[in-house]
C-alpha atoms as a PDB file:
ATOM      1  CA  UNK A   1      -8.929 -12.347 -16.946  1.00  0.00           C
ATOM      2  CA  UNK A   2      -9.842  -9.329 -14.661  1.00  0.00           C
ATOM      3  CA  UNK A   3      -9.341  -9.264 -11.035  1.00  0.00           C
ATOM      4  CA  UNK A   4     -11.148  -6.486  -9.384  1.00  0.00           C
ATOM      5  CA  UNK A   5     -10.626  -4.468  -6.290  1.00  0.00           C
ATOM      6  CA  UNK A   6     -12.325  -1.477  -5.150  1.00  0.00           C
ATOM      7  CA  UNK A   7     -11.245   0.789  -2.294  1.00  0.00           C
ATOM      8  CA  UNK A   8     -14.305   1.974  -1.729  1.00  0.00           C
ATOM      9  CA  UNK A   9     -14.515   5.382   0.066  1.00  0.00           C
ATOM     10  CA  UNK A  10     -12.796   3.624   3.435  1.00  0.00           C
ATOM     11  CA  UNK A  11     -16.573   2.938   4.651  1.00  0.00           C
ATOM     12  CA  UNK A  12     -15.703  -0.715   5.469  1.00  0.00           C
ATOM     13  CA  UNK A  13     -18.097  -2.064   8.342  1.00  0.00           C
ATOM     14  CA  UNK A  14     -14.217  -3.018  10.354  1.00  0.00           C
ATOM     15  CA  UNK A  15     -14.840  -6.401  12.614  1.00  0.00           C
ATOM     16  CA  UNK A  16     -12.815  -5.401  15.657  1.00  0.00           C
ATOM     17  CA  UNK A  17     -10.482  -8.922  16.790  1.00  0.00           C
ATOM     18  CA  UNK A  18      -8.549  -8.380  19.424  1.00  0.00           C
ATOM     19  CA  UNK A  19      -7.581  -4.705  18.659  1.00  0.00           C
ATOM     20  CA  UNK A  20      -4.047  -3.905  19.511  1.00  0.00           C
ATOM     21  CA  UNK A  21      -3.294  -7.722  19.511  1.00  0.00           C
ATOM     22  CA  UNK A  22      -0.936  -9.996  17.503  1.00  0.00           C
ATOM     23  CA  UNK A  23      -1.838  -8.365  14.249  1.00  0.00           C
ATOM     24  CA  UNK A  24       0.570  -7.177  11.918  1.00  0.00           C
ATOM     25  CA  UNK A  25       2.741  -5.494  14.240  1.00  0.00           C
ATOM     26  CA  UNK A  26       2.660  -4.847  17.949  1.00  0.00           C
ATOM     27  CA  UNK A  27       1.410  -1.397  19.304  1.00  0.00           C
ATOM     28  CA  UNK A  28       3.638   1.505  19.491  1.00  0.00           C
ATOM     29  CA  UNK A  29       1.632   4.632  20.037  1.00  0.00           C
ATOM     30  CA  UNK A  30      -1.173   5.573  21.059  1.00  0.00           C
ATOM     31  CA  UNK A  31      -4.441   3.423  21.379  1.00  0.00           C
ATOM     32  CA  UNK A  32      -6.976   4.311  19.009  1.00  0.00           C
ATOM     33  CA  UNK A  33     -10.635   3.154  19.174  1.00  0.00           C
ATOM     34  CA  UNK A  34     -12.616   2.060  16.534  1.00  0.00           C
ATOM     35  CA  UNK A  35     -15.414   4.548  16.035  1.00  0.00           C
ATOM     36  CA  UNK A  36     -13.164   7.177  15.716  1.00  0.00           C
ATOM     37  CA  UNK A  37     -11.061   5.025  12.933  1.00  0.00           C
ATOM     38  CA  UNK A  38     -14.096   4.303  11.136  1.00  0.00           C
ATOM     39  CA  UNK A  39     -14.934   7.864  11.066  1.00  0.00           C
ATOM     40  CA  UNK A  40     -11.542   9.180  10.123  1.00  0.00           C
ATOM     41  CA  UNK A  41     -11.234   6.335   7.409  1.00  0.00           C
ATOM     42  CA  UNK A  42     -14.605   8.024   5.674  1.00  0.00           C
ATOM     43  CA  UNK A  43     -13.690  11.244   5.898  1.00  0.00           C
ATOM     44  CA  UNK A  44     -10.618  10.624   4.016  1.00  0.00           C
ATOM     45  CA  UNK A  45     -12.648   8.295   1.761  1.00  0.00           C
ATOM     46  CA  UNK A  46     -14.684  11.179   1.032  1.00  0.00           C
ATOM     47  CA  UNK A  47     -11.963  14.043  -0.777  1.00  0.00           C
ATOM     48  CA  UNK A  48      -9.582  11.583  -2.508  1.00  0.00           C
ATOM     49  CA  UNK A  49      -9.238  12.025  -5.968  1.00  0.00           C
ATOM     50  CA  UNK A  50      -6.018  10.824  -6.934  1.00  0.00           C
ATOM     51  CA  UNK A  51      -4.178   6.827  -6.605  1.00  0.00           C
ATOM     52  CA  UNK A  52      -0.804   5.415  -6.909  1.00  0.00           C
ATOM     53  CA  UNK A  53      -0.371   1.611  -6.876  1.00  0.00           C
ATOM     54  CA  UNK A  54       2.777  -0.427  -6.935  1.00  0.00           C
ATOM     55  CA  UNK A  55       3.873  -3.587  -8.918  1.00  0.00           C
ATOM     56  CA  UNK A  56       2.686  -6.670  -7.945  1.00  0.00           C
ATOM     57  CA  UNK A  57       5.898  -8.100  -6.397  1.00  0.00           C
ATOM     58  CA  UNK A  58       5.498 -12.146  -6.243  1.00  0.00           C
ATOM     59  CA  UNK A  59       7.684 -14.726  -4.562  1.00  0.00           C
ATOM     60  CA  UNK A  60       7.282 -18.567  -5.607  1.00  0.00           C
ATOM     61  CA  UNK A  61       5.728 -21.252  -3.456  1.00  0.00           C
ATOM     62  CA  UNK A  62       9.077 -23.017  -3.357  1.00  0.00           C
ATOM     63  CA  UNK A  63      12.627 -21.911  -3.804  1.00  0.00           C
ATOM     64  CA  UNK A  64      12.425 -23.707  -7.195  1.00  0.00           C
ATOM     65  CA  UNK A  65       9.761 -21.449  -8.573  1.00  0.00           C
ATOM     66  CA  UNK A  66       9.595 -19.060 -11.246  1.00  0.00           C
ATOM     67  CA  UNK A  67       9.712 -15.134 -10.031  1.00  0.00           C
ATOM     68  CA  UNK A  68       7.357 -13.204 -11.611  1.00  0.00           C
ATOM     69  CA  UNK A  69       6.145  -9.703 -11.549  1.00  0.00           C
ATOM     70  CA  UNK A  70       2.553  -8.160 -11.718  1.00  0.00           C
ATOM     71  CA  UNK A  71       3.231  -4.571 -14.068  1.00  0.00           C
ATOM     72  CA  UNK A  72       1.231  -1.801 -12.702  1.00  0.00           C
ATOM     73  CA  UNK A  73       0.160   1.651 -14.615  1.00  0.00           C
ATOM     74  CA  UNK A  74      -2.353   4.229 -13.102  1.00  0.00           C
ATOM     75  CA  UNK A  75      -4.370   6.824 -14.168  1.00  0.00           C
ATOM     76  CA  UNK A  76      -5.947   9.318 -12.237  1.00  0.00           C
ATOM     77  CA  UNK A  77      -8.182   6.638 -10.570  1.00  0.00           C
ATOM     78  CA  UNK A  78      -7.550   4.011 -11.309  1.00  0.00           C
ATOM     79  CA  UNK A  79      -4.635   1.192 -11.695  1.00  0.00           C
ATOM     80  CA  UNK A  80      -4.076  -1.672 -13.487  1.00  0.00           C
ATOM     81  CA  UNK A  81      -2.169  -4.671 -13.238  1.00  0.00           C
ATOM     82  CA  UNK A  82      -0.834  -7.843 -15.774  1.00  0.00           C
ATOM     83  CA  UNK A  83       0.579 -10.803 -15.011  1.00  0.00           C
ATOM     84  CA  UNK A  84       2.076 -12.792 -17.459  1.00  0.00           C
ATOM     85  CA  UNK A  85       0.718 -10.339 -20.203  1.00  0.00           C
ATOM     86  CA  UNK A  86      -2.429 -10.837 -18.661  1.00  0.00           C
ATOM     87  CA  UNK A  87      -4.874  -8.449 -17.217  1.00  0.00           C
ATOM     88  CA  UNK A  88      -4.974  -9.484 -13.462  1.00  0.00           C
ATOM     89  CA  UNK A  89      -6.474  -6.645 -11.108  1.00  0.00           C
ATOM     90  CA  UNK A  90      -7.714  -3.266 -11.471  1.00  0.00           C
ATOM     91  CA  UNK A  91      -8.105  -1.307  -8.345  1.00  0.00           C
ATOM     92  CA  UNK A  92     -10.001   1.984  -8.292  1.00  0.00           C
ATOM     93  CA  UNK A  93     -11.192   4.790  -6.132  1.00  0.00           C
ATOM     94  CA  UNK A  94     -14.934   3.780  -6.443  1.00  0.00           C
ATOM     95  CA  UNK A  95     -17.711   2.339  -5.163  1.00  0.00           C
ATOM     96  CA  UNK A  96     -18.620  -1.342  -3.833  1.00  0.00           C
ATOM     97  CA  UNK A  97     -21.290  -0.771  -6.437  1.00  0.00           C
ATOM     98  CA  UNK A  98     -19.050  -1.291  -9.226  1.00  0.00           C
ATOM     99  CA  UNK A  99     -17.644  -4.979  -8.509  1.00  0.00           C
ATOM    100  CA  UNK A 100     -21.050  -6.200  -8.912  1.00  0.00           C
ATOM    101  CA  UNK A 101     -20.678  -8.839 -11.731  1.00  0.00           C
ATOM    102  CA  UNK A 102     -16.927  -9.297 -11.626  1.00  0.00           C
ATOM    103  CA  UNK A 103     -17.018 -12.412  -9.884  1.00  0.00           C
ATOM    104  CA  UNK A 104     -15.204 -11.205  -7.454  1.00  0.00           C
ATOM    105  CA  UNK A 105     -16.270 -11.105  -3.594  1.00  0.00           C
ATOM    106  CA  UNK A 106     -14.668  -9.558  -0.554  1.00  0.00           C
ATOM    107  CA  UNK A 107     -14.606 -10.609   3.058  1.00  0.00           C
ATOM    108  CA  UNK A 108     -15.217  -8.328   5.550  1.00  0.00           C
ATOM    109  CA  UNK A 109     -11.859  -6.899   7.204  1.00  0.00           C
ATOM    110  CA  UNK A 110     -11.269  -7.675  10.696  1.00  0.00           C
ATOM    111  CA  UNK A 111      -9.076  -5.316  12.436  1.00  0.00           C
ATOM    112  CA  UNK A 112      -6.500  -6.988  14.490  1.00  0.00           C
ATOM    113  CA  UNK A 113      -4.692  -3.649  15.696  1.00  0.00           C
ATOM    114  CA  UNK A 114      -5.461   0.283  15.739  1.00  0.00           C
ATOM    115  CA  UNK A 115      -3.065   2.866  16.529  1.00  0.00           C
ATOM    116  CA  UNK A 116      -1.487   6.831  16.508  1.00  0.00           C
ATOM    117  CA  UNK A 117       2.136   6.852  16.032  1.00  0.00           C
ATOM    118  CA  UNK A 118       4.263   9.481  14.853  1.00  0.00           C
ATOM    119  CA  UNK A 119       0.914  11.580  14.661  1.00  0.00           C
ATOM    120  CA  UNK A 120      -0.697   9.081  11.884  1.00  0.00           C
ATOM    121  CA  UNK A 121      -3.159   6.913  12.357  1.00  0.00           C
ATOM    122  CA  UNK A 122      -2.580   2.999  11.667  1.00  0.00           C
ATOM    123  CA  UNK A 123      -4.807  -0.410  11.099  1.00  0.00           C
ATOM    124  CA  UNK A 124      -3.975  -3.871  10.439  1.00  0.00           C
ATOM    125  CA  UNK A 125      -6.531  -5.867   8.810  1.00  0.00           C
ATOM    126  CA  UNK A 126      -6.796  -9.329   7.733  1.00  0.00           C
ATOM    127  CA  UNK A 127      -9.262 -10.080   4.806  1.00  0.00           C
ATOM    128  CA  UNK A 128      -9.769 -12.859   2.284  1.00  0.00           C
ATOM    129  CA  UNK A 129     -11.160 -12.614  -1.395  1.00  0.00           C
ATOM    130  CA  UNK A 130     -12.626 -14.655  -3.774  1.00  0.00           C
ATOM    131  CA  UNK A 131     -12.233 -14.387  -7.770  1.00  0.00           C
ATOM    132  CA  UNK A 132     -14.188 -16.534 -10.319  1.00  0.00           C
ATOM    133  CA  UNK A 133     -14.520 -16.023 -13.833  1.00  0.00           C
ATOM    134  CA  UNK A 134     -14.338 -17.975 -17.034  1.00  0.00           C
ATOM    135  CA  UNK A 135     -10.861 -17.891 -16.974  1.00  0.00           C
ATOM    136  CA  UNK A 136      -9.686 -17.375 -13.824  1.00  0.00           C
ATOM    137  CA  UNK A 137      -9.976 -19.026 -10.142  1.00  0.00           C
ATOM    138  CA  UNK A 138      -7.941 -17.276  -7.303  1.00  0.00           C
ATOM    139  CA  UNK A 139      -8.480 -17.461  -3.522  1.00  0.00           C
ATOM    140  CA  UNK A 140      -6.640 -14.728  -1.501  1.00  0.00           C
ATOM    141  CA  UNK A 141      -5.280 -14.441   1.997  1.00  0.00           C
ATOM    142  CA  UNK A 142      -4.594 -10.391   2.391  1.00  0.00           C
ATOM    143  CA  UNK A 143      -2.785  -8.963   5.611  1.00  0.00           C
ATOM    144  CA  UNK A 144      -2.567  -5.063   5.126  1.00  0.00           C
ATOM    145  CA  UNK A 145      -1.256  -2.520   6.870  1.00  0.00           C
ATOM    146  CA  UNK A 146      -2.721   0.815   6.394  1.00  0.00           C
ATOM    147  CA  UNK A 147      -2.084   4.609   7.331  1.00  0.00           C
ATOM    148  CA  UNK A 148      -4.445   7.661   6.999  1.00  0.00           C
ATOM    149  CA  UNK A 149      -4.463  11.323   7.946  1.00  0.00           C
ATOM    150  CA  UNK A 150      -6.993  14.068   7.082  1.00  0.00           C
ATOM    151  CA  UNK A 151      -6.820  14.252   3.178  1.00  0.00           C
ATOM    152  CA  UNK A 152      -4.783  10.699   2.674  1.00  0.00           C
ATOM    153  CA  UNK A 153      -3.871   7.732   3.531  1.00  0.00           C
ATOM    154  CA  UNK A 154      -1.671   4.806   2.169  1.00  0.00           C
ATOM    155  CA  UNK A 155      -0.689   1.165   2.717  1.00  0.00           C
ATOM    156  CA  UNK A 156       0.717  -2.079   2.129  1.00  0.00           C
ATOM    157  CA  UNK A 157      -0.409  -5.782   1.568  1.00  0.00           C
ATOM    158  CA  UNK A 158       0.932  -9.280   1.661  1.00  0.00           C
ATOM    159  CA  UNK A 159      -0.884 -11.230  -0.074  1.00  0.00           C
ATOM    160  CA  UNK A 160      -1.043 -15.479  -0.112  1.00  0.00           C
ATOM    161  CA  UNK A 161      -2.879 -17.296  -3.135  1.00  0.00           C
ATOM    162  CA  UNK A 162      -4.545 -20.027  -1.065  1.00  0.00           C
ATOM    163  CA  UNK A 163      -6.157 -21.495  -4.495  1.00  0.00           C
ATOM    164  CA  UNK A 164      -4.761 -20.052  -7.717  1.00  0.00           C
ATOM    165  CA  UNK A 165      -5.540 -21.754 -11.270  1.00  0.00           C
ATOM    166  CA  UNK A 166      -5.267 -19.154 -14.849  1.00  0.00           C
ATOM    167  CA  UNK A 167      -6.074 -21.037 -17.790  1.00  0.00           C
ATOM    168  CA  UNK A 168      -6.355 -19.628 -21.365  1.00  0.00           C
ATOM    169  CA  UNK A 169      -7.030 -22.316 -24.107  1.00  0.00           C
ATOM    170  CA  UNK A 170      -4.043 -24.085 -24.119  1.00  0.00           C
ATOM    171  CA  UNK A 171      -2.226 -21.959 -21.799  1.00  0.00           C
ATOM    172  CA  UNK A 172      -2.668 -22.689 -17.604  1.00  0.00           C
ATOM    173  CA  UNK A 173      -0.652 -21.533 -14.441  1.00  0.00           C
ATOM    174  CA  UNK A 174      -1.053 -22.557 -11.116  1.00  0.00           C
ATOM    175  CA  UNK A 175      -0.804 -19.897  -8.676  1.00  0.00           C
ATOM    176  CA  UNK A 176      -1.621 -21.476  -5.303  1.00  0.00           C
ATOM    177  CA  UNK A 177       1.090 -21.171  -2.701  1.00  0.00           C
ATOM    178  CA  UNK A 178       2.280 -18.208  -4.244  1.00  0.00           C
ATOM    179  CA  UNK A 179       2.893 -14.893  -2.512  1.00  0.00           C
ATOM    180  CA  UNK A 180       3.039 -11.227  -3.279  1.00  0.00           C
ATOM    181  CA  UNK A 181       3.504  -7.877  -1.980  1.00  0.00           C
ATOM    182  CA  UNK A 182       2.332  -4.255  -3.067  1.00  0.00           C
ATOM    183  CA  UNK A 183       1.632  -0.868  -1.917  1.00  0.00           C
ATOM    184  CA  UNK A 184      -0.610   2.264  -2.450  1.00  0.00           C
ATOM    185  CA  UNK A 185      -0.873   5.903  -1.579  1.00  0.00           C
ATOM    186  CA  UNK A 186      -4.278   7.962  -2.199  1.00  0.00           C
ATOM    187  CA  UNK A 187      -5.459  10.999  -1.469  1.00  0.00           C
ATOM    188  CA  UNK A 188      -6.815  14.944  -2.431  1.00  0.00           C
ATOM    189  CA  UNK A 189      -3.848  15.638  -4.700  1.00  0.00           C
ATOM    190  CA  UNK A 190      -2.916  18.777  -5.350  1.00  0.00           C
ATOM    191  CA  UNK A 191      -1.636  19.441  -8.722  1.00  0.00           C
ATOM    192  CA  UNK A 192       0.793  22.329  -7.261  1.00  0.00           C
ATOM    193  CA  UNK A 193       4.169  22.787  -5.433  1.00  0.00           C
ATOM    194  CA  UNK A 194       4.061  24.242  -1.915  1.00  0.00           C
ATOM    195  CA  UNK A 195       5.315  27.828  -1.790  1.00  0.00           C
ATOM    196  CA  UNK A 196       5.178  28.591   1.366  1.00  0.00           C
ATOM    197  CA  UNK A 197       5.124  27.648   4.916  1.00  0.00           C
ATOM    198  CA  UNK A 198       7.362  24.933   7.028  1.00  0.00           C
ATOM    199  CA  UNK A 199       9.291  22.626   4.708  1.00  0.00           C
ATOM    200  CA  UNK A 200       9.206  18.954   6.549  1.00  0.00           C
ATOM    201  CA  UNK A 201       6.462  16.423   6.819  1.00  0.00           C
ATOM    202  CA  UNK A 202       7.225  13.455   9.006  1.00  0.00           C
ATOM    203  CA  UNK A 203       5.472  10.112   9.661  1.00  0.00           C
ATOM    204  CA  UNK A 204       5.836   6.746   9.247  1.00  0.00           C
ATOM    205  CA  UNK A 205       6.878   4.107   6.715  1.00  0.00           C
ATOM    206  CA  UNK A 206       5.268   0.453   6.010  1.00  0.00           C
ATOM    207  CA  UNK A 207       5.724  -2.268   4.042  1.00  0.00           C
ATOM    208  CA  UNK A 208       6.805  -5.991   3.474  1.00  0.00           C
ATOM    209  CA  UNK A 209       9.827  -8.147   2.431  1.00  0.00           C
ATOM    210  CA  UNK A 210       9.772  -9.560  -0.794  1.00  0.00           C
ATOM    211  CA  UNK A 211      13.460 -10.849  -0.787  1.00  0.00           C
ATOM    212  CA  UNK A 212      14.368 -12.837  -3.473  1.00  0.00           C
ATOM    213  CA  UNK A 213      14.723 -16.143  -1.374  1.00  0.00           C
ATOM    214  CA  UNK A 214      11.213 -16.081  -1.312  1.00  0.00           C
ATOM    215  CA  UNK A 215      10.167 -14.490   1.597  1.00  0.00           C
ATOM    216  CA  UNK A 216       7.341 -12.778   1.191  1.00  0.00           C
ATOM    217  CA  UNK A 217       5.122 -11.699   4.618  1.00  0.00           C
ATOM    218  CA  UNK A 218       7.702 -10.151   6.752  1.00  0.00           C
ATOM    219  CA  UNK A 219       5.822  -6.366   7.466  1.00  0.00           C
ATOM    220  CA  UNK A 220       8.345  -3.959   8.472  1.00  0.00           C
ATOM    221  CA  UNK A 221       7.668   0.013   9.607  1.00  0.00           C
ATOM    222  CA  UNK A 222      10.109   3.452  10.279  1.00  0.00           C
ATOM    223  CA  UNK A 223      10.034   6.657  10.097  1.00  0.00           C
ATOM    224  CA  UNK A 224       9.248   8.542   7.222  1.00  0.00           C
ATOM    225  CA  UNK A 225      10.676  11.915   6.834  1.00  0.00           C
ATOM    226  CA  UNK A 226      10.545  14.743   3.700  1.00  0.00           C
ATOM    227  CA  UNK A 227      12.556  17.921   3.226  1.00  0.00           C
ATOM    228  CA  UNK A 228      11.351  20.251   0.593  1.00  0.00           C
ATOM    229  CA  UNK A 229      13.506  23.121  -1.199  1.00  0.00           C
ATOM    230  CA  UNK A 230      11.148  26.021  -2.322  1.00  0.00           C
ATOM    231  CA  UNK A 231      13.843  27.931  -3.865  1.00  0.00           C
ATOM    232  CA  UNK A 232      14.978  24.707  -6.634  1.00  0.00           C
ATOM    233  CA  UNK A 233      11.558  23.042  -6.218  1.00  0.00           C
ATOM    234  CA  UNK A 234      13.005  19.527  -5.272  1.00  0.00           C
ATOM    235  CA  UNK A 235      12.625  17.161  -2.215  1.00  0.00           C
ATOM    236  CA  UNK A 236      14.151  14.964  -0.154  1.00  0.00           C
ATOM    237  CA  UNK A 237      13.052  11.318   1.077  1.00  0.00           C
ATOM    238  CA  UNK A 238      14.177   9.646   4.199  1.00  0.00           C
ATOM    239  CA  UNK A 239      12.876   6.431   5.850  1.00  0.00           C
ATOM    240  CA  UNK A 240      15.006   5.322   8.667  1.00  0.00           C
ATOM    241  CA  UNK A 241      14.622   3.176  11.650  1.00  0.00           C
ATOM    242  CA  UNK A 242      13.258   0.522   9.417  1.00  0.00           C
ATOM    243  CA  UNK A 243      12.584  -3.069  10.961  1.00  0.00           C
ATOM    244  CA  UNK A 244      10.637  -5.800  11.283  1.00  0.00           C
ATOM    245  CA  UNK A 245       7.430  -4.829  12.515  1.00  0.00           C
ATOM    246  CA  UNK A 246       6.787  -8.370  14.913  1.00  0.00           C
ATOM    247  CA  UNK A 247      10.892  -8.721  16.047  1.00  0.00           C
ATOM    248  CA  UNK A 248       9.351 -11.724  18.433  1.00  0.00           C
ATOM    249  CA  UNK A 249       8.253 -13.826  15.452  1.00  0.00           C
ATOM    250  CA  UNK A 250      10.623 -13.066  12.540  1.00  0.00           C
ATOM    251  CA  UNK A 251      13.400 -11.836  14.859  1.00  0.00           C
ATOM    252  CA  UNK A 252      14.321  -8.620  15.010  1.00  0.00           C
ATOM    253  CA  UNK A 253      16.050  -6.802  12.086  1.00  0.00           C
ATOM    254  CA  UNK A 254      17.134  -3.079  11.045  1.00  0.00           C
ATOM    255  CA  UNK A 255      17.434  -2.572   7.395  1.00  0.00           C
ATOM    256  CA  UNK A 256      20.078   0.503   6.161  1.00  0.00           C
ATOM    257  CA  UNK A 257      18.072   3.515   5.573  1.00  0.00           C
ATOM    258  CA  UNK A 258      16.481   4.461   2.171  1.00  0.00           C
ATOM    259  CA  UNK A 259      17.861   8.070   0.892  1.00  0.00           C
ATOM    260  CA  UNK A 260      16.449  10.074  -2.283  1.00  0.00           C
ATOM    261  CA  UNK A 261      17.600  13.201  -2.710  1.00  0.00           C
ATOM    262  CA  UNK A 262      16.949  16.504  -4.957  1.00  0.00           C
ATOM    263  CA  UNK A 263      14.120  15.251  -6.434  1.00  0.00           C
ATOM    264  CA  UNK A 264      12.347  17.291  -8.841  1.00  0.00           C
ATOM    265  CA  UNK A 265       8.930  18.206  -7.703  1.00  0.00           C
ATOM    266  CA  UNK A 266       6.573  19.134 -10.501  1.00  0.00           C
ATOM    267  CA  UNK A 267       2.539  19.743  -9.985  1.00  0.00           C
ATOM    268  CA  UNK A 268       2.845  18.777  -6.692  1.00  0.00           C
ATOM    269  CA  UNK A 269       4.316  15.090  -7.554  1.00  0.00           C
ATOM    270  CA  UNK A 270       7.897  13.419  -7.753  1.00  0.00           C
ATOM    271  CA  UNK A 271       9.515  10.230  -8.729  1.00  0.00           C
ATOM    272  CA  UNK A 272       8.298   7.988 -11.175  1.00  0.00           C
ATOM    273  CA  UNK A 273       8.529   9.144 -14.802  1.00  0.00           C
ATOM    274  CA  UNK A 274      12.055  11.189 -13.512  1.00  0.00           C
ATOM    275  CA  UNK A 275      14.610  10.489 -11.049  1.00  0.00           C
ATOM    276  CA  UNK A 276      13.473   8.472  -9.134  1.00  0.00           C
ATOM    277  CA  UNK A 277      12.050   4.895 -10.605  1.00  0.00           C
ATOM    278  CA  UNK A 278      11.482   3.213  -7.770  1.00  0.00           C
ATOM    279  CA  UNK A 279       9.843   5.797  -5.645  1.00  0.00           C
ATOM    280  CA  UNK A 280       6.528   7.577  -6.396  1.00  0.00           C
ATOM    281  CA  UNK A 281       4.620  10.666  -4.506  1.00  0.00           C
ATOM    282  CA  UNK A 282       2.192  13.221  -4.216  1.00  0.00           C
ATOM    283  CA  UNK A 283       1.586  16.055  -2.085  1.00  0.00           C
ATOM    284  CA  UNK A 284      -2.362  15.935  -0.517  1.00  0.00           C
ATOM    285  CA  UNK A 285      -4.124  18.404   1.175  1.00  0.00           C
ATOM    286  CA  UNK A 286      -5.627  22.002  -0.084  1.00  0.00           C
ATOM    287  CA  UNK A 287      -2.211  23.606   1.506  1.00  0.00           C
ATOM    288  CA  UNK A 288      -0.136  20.391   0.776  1.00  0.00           C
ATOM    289  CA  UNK A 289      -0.464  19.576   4.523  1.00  0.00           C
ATOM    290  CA  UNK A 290       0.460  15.386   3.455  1.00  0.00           C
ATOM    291  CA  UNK A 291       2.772  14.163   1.655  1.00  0.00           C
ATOM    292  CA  UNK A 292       2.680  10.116   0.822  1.00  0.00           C
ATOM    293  CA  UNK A 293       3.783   7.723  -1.952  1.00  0.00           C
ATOM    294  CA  UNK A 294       4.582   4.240  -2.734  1.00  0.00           C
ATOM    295  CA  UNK A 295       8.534   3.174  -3.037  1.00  0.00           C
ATOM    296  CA  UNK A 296      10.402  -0.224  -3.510  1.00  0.00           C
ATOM    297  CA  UNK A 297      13.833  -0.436  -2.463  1.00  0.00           C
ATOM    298  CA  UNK A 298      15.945  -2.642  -0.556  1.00  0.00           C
ATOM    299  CA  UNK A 299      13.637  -6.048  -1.154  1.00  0.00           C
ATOM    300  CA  UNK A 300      11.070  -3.495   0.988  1.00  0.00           C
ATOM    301  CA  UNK A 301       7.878  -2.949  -1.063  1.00  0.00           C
ATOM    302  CA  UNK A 302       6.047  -0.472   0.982  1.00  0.00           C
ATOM    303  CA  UNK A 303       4.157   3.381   1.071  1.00  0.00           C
ATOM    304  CA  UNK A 304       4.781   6.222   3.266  1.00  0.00           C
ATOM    305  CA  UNK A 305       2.703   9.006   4.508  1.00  0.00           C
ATOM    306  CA  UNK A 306       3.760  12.369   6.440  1.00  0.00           C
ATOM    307  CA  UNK A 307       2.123  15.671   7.213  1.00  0.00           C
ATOM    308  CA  UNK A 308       3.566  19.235   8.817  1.00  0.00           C
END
């Protein structure tokens, strides 16, 4: 089985519904109007070269369900993710070009909100996909939130299997009904520390609940903030003011704040592979203006994005 997705330079032809309606979250900041999102999307679209992707973070249909997880490893490029020892999507900085033949077919995004808050810019979208191959027949729901800048951008999905069957000889699971969440950060990496120059970024932070009661399509958002030492060469993370992005349909709720601190910071990326497992980042920019990455913490799965 091999579900593709492509995030294709952020060219999308974006069906405006509604924009700054009852999308993903209400509006916060500033209006911002479509041509210029499309254009800013493309641009950024245009210099990435580098992608982080999180697990695939699923909740059952029912309480009684089986949790599983989706395991996610990237290269430069491009990420893949199992389920169930299972190849199950593979998303890549490419073109739409290259999902010709996967059986695998993309709606159109429809844009239910636009926005500038915190000086980032901000989208929700609502999309649906289709997947069908010899093994494999999956019908997705996707409600993403997404972020960009000049040289990045990053996001965060919850996803809901409307029709889900994997079979392999004698081997079949149903996945309809089930949800998941996960999150990505892309961008121009840099490869190098900063060495001069101010030493915060601040922005925003998004994501979704993926408690373990199975609540999975909560979005929440806060304030993303990032401290860097040039003299030890380690960081600092903080998202506050984290909360339920629609308080006047899932109530409102403000989760404890999400600290990582002294992390090392080595070719211009932190987390990961030391000190910090359940964080991941990059500086972006030719004078590491950004700074995003992907975390999960808290029963949040979400990505972050920040710039001087």
């Amino acid at each position: 089985m091999r579900r593709c997705r492509f995030l294709v330079a952020m060219g999308f032809v974006l069906v405006l519904s509604g924009c700054g309606g009852s999308g993903f979250l209400p509006m916060m900041g500033e209006p911002l109007d479509l041509e210029t999102a499309r254009s800013e999307r493309s641009a950024v679209g245009a210099v990435r070269n580098s992608l982080l992707v999180s697990d695939l973070v699923f909740a059952p249909g029912n309480s009684q369900g089986e949790r599983i997880r989706g395991h996610t490893s990237c290269g430069r490029t491009t990420c893949r993710s199992t389920i169930l020892g299972q190849p199950y999507l593979r998303i890549s900085l490419g073109t739409s070009a290259e999902a010709e033949g996967s059986g695998f077919f993309a709606g159109e995004p429809i844009v239910s909100a636009l926005e500038r808050y915190r000086g980032v810019a901000l989208g929700a979208f609502f999309r649906t996909d289709r997947l069908r191959t010899e093994h494999v027949e999956v019908d997705t729901d996707i409600l993403s939130y997404e972020g960009w800048m000049q040289y990045s951008s990053f996001g965060a999905e919850l996803n809901t299997i409307t029709h889900g069957i994997i079979s392999y000889g004698d081997f079949q699971r149903v996945l309809t009904g089930e949800r998941y969440g996960l999150a990505s950060s892309s961008g121009m990496a840099t490869g190098t520390n900063p060495v001069d120059g101010s030493a915060t970024w601040t922005g925003v932070v998004i994501g979704g609940r993926i408690s373990h009661d199975a609540l999975v399509g909560i979005g929440v958002r806060g304030h993303a903030t990032l401290t860097y030492d040039f003299m030890n060469e380690n960081i600092d993370v903080f998202l506050t003011n984290v909360q339920n992005s629609q308080p006047e349909v899932d109530g409102r709720q403000i989760y404890p704040n999400m600290t990582w601190q002294n992390l090392p910071v080595r070719d211009g990326r932190f987390g990961a592979d030391f000190d910090a497992p359940d964080l991941e980042g990059r500086f972006y920019g030719p004078n590491h203006e950004e700074v995003g990455g992907i975390f999960e913490r808290n029963q949040i799965i979400g990505a972050f994005g920040a710039k001087r």
